[in-house]
Protein backbone atom coordinates (compact mmCIF):
# COMPACT_ATOMS: atom_id res chain seq x y z
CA UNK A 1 -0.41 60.39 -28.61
CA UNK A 2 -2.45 59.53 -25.55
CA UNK A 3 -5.68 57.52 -26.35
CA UNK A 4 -8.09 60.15 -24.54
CA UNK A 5 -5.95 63.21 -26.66
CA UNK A 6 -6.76 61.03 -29.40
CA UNK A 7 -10.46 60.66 -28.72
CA UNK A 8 -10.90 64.22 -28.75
CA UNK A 9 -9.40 64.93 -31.77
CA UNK A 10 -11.82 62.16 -33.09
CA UNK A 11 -14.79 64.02 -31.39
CA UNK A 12 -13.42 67.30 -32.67
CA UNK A 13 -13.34 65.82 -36.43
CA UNK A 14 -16.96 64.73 -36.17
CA UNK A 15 -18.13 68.19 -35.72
CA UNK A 16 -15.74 69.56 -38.73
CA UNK A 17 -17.54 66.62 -40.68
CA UNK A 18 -20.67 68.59 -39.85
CA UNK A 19 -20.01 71.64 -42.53
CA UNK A 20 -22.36 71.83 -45.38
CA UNK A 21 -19.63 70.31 -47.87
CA UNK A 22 -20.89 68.67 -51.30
CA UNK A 23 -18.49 65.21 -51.23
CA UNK A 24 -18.13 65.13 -47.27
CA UNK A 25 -19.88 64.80 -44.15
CA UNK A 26 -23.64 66.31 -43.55
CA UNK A 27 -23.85 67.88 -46.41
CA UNK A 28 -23.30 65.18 -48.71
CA UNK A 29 -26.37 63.47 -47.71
CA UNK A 30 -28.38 65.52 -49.69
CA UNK A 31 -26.61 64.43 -52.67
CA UNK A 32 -26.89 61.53 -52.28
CA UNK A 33 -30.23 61.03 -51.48
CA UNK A 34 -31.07 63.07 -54.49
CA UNK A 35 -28.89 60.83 -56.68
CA UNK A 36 -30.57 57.59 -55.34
CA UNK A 37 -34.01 59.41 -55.97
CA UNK A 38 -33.04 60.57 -59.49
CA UNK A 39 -30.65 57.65 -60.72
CA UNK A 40 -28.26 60.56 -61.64
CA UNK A 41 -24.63 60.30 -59.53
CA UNK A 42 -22.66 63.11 -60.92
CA UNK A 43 -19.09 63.44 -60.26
CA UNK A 44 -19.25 65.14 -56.93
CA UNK A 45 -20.86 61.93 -55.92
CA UNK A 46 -19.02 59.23 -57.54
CA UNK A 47 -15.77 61.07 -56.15
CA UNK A 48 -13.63 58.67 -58.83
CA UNK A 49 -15.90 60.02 -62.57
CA UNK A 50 -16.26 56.87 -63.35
CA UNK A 51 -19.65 55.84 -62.39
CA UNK A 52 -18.64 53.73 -58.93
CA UNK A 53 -21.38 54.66 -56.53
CA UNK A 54 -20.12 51.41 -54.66
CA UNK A 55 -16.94 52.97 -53.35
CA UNK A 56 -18.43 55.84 -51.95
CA UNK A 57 -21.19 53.69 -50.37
CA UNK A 58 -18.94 50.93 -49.02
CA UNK A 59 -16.81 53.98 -47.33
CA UNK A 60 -19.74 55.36 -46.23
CA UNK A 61 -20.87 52.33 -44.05
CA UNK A 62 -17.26 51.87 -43.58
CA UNK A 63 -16.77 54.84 -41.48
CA UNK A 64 -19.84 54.06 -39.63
CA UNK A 65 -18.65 50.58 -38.77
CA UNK A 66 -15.47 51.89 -37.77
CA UNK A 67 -16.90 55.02 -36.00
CA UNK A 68 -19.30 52.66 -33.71
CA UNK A 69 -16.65 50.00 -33.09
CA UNK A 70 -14.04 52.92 -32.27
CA UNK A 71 -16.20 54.76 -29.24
CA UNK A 72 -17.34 51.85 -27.93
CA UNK A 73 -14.22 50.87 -26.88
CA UNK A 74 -13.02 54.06 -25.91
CA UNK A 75 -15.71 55.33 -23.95
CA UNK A 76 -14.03 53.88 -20.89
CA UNK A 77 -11.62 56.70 -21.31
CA UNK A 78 -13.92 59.07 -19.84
CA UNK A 79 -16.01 59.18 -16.75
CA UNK A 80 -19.71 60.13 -15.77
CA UNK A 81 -21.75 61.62 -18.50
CA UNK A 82 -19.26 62.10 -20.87
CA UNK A 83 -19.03 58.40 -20.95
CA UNK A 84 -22.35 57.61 -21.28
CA UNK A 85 -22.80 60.16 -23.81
CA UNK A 86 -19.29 58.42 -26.06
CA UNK A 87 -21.52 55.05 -25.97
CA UNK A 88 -24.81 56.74 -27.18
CA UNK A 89 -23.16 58.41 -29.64
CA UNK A 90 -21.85 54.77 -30.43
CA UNK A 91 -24.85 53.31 -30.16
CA UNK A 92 -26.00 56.04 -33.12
CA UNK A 93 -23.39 55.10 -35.55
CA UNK A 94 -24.26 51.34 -35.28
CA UNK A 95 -28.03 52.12 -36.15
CA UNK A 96 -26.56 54.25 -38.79
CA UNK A 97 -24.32 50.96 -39.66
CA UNK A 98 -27.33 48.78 -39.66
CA UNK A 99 -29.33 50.75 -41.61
CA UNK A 100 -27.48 51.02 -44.57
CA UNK A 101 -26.61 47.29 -44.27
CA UNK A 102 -30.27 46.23 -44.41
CA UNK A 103 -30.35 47.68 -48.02
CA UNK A 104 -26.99 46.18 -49.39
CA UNK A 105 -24.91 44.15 -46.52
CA UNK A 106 -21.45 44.97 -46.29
CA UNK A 107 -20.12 41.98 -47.81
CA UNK A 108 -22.48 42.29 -50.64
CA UNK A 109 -20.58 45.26 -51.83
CA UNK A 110 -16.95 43.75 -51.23
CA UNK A 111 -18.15 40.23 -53.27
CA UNK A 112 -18.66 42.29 -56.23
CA UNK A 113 -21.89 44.90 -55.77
CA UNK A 114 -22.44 46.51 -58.78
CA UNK A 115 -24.83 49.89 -58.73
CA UNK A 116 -25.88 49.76 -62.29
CA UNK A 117 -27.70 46.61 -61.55
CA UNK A 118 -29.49 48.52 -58.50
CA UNK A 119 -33.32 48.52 -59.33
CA UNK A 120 -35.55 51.44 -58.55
CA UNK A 121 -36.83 49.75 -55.08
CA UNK A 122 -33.13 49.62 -53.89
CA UNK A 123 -32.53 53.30 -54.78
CA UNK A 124 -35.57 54.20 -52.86
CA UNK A 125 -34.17 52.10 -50.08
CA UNK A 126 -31.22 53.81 -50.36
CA UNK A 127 -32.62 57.16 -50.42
CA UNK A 128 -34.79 56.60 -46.93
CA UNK A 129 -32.00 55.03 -45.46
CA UNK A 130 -29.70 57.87 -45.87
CA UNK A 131 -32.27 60.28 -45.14
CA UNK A 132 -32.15 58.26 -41.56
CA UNK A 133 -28.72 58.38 -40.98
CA UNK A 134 -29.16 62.04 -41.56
CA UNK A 135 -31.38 62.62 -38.93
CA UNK A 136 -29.11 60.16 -36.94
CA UNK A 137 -26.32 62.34 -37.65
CA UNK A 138 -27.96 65.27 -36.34
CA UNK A 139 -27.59 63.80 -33.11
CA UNK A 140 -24.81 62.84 -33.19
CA UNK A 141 -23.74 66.47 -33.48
CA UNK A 142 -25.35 67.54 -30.16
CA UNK A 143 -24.48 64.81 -27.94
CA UNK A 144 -20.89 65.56 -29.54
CA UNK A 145 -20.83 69.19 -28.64
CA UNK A 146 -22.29 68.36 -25.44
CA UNK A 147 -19.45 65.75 -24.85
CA UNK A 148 -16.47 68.65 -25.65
CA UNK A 149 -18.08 71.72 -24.06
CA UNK A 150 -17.80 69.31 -20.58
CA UNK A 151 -14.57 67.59 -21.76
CA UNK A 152 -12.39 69.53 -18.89
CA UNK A 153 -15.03 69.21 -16.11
């Protein structure tokens, strides 16, 4: 598949992960901030019923990692404002990155991060980070519209 084809498919998929779902994509942030607020992670949030808040965390800033690194170097695939609006939308996902990181870093979770040892401070930290990346991803959904309603002209 051509790398631009395969761009907009990525762009496209960003505004399917927009629905209201309960394990996936905007909607999930809800849960999850509630379940860092409350110290309750039910099933829909743990995704495995086993209690491992850390997987769903670590694919969480996973995807944002991946998502910033991703249209940043693809952004030279496009031209004009479409371009400039790939790198902001970039630039979004790697404050969302950073964000969660400056709760639990990345490498903290892979060396062995365990969420039953969280304390209440790092669940609130949790919980207001999240509720950033929300608002984050809010804008991410314009700028992404934006970027496929011009995507022909």
């Amino acid at each position: 598949m051509p790398e631009k084809d395969a761009l907009k498919i990525s762009l496209e998929t960003r505004l399917k992960m927009f629905a209201p779902h309960e394990q996936f994509g905007y909607g999930a942030y809800d849960i999850m901030i509630n379940s860092f607020e409350n110290n309750v992670f039910n099933s829909t949030f743990r995704g495995d019923g086993n209690g491992e808040v850390k997987n769903t965390i670590t694919s969480l800033i996973d995807a944002k990692r991946a998502a910033y690194i991703y249209l940043n170097d693809n952004a030279g695939l496009l031209a004009g404002d479409n371009k400039s609006d790939v790198i902001a939308v970039s630039l979004l996902y790697k404050d969302m990155f950073d964000t969660l990181q400056s709760v639990v870093s990345h490498n903290e979770f892979f060396k062995g991060f365990d969420q039953k040892n969280m304390n209440e401070e790092t669940r609130i930290k949790f919980a207001n980070a999240l509720r950033h990346c929300k608002e984050l991803k809010l804008q991410v959904h314009g700028i992404v519209e934006k970027i496929l309603e011009n995507w022909g002209g």
